[in-house]
Protein backbone atom coordinates (compact mmCIF):
# COMPACT_ATOMS: atom_id res chain seq x y z
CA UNK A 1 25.99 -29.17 -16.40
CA UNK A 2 28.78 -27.96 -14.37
CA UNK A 3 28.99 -24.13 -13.05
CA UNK A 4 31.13 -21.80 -14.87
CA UNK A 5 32.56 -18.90 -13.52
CA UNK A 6 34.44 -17.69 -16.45
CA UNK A 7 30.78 -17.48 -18.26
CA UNK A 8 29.21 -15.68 -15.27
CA UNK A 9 31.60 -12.86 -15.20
CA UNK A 10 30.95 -12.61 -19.09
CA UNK A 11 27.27 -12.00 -18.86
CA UNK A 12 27.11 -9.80 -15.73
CA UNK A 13 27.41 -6.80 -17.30
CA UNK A 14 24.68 -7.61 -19.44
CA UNK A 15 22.79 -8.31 -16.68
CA UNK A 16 23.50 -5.81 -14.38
CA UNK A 17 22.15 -3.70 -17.59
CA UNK A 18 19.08 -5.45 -17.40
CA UNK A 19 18.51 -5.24 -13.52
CA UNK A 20 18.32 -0.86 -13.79
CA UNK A 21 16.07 -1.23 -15.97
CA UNK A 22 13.80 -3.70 -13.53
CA UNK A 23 14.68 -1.18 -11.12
CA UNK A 24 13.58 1.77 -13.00
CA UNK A 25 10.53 0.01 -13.98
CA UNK A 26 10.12 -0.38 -10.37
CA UNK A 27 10.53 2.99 -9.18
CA UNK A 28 8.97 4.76 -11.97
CA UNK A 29 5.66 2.69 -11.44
CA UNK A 30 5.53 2.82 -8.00
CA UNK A 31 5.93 6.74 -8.58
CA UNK A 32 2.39 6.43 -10.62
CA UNK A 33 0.79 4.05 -8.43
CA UNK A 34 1.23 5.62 -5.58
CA UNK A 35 -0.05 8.96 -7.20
CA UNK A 36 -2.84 7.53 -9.06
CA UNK A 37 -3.95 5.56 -6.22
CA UNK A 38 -4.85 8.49 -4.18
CA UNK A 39 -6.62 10.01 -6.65
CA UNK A 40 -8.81 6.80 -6.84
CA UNK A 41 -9.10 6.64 -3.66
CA UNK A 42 -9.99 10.76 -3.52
CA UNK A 43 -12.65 10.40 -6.54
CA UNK A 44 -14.29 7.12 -4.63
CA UNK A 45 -15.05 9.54 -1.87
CA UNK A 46 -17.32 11.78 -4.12
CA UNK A 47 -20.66 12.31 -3.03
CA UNK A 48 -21.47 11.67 -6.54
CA UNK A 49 -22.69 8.57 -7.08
CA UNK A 50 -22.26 8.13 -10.86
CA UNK A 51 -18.13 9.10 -10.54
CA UNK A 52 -17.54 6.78 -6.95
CA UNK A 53 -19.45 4.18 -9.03
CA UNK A 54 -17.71 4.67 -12.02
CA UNK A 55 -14.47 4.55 -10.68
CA UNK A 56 -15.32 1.82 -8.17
CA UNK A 57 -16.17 -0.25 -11.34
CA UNK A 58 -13.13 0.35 -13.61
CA UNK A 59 -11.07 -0.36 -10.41
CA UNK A 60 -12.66 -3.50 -9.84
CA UNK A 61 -12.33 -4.23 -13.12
CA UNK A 62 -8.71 -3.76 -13.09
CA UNK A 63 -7.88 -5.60 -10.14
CA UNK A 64 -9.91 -8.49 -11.27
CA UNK A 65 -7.79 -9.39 -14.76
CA UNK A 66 -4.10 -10.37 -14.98
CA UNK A 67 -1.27 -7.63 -15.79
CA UNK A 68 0.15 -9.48 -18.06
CA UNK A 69 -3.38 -9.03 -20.21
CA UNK A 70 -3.12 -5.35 -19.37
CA UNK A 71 0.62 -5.06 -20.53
CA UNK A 72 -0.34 -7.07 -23.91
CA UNK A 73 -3.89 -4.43 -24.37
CA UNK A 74 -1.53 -1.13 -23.29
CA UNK A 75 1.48 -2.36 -25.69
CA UNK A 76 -0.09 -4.66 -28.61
CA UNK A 77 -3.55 -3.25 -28.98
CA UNK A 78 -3.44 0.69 -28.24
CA UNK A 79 -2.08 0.77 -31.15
CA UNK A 80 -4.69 -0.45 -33.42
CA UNK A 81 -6.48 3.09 -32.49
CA UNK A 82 -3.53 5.47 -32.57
CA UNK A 83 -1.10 5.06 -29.51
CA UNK A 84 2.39 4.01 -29.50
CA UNK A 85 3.76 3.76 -26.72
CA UNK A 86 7.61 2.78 -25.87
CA UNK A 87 8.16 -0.91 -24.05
CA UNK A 88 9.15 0.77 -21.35
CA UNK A 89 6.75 3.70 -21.21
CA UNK A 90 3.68 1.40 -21.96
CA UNK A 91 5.43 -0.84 -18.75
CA UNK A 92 5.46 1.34 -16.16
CA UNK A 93 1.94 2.48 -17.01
CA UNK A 94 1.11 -1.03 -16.32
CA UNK A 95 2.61 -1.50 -13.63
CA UNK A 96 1.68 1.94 -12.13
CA UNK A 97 -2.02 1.55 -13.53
CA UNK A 98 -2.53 -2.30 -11.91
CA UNK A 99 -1.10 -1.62 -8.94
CA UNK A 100 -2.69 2.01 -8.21
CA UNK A 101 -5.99 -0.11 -7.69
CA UNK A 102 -4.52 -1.63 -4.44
CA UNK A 103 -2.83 1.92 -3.56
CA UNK A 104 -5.93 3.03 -3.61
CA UNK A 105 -7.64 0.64 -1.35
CA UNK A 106 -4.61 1.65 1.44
CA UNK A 107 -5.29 4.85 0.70
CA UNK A 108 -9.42 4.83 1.33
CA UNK A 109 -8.94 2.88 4.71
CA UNK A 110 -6.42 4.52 5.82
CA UNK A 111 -8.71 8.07 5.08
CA UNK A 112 -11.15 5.98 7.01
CA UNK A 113 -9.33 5.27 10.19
CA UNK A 114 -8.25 9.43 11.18
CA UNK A 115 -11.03 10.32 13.57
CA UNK A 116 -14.04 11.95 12.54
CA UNK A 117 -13.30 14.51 15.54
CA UNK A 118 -9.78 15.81 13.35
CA UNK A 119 -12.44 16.81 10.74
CA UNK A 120 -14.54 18.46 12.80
CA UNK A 121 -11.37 20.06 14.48
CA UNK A 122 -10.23 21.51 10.98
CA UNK A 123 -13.80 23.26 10.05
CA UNK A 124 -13.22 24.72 13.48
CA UNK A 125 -10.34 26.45 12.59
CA UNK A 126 -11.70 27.54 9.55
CA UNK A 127 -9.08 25.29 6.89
CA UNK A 128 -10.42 25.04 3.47
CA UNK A 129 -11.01 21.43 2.38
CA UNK A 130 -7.64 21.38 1.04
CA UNK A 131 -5.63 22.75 3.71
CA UNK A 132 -7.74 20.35 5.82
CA UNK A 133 -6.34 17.12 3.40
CA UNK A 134 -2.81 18.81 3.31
CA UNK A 135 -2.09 19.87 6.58
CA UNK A 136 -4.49 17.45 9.19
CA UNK A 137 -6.10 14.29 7.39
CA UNK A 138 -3.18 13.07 5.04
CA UNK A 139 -0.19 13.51 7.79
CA UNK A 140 -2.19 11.20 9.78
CA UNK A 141 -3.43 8.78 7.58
CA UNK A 142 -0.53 7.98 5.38
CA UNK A 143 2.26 6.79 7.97
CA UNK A 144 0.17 3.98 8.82
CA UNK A 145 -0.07 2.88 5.49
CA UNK A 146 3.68 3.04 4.42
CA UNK A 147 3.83 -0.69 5.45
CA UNK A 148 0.93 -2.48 3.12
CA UNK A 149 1.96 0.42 0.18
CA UNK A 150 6.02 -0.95 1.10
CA UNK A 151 4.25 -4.51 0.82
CA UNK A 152 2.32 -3.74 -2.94
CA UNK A 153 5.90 -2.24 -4.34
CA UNK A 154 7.86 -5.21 -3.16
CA UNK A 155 5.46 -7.41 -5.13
CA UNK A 156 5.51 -4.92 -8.15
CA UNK A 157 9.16 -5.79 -8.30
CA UNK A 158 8.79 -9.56 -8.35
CA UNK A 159 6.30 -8.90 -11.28
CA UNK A 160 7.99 -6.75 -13.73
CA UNK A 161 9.57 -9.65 -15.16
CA UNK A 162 6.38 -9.79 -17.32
CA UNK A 163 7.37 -6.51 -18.59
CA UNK A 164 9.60 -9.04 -21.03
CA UNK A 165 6.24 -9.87 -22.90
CA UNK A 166 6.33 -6.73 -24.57
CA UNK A 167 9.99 -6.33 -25.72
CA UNK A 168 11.56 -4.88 -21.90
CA UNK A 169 14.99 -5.03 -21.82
CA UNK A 170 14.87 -5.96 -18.51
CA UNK A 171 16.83 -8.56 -16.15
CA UNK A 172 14.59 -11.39 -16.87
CA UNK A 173 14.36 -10.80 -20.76
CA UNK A 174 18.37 -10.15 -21.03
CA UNK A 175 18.32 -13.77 -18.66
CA UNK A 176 16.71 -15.47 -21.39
CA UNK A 177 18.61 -13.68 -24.29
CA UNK A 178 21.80 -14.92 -22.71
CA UNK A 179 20.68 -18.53 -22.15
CA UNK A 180 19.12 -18.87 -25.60
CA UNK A 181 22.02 -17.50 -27.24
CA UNK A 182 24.84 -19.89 -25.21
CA UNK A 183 22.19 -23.21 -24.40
CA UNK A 184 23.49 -22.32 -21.22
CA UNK A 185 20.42 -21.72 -18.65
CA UNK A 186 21.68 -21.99 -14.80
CA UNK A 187 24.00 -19.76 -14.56
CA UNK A 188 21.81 -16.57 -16.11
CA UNK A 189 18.79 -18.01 -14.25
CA UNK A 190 20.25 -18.37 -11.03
CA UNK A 191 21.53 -15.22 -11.20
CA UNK A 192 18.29 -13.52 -11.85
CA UNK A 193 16.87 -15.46 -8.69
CA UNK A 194 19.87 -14.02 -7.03
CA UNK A 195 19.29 -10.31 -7.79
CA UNK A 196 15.59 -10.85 -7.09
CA UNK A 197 16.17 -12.31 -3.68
CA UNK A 198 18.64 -9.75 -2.85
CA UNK A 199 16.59 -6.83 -3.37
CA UNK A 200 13.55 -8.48 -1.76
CA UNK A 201 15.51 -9.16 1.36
CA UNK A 202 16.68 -5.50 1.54
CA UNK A 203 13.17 -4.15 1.19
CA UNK A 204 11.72 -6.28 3.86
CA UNK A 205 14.07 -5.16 6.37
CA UNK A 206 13.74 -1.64 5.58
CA UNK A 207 9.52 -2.49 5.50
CA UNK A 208 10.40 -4.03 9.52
CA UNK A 209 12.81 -1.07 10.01
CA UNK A 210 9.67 1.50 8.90
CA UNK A 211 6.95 -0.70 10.89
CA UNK A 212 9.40 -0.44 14.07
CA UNK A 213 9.64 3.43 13.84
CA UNK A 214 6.26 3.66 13.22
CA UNK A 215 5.46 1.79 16.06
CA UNK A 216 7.94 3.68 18.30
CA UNK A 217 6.26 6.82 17.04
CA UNK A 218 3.27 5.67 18.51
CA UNK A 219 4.17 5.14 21.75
């Protein structure tokens, strides 16, 4: 099967549809993991033992079964017991839900690494806990983490192709419409590899760009 221009100009608008919605997915669930991971990562620091437990477990649990089960519970099966949720809504939950379990992990070690002395430092000056996490631990513990977080939402991007399981109109699903529609499967495919490998090459060189600052920082 031979290349065809003419039919590649013909679908790219269609695609090009498809890839802002991959890109919203993207941005919109790396908004709620990166949120929701800190809160994990908050709660797990409870001296309760019953809620860092708890939350320890459903983490866990998260991290140990495949998104693509979690998309088909969230979209197929929520609503068995009341809640409908929108493709896309119920995909950037997901997303944002699967991947806050990592987040969080980033988010406890880095917590772990500022120096025990910056605590005692903030009592001294009389903070409150939360001025303490606002204005001392945080600013210090999250710029070493903006690399492995950068690393997580690179790989949420290569994933939210599954979002076309439940009915996402996104660049992978409009990729298949197109070559189901026309028997014509290279060109849409090899576009979508295209447009995934573009975007993947940009964000790693703004993840070494952010690594080298960082780095420069430190020095």
């Amino acid at each position: 099967m031979e290349w065809d221009w003419d039919f590649v100009w013909q679908i790219m608008p269609t695609l090009i549809e498809g890839f802002k919605i991959t890109i919203l997915a993207t941005v919109l669930g790396a908004a709620v993991a990166a949120v929701l991971g800190l809160a994990i990562a908050l709660v797990r620091r409870s001296p309760i033992n019953a809620v860092s437990r708890g939350v320890g477990f459903i983490s866990e649990f998260i991290r140990g079964t495949p998104l693509l089960v979690q998309l088909y519970f969230i979209f197929y099966v929520l609503p068995d017991i009341g809640i409908r949720l929108s493709p896309l809504v119920a995909g950037v939950i997901g997303l944002g839900l699967h991947y806050a379990t990592y987040t969080a992990e980033v988010y406890r070690a880095g917590i772990e690494n500022v120096p025990r002395g910056q605590w005692e430092a903030a009592k001294a000056t009389n903070l409150t806990t939360r001025q303490a996490w606002i204005h001392i631990i945080l600013p210090q513990a999250i710029p070493p983490m903006i690399p492995a977080l950068a690393n997580y939402f690179i790989a949420m991007f290569k994933e939210t192709p599954l979002l076309s399981a439940i009915t996402v109109l996104e660049l992978m699903n409009q990729a298949k419409s197109i070559a189901n529609s026309n028997y014509r499967y290279i060109e849409p495919m090899t576009l979508v590899g295209i447009f995934f490998l573009a975007i993947s090459l940009i964000s790693v060189i703004g993840l070494r760009w952010l690594e080298e600052r960082y780095a420069r920082t430190e020095d």
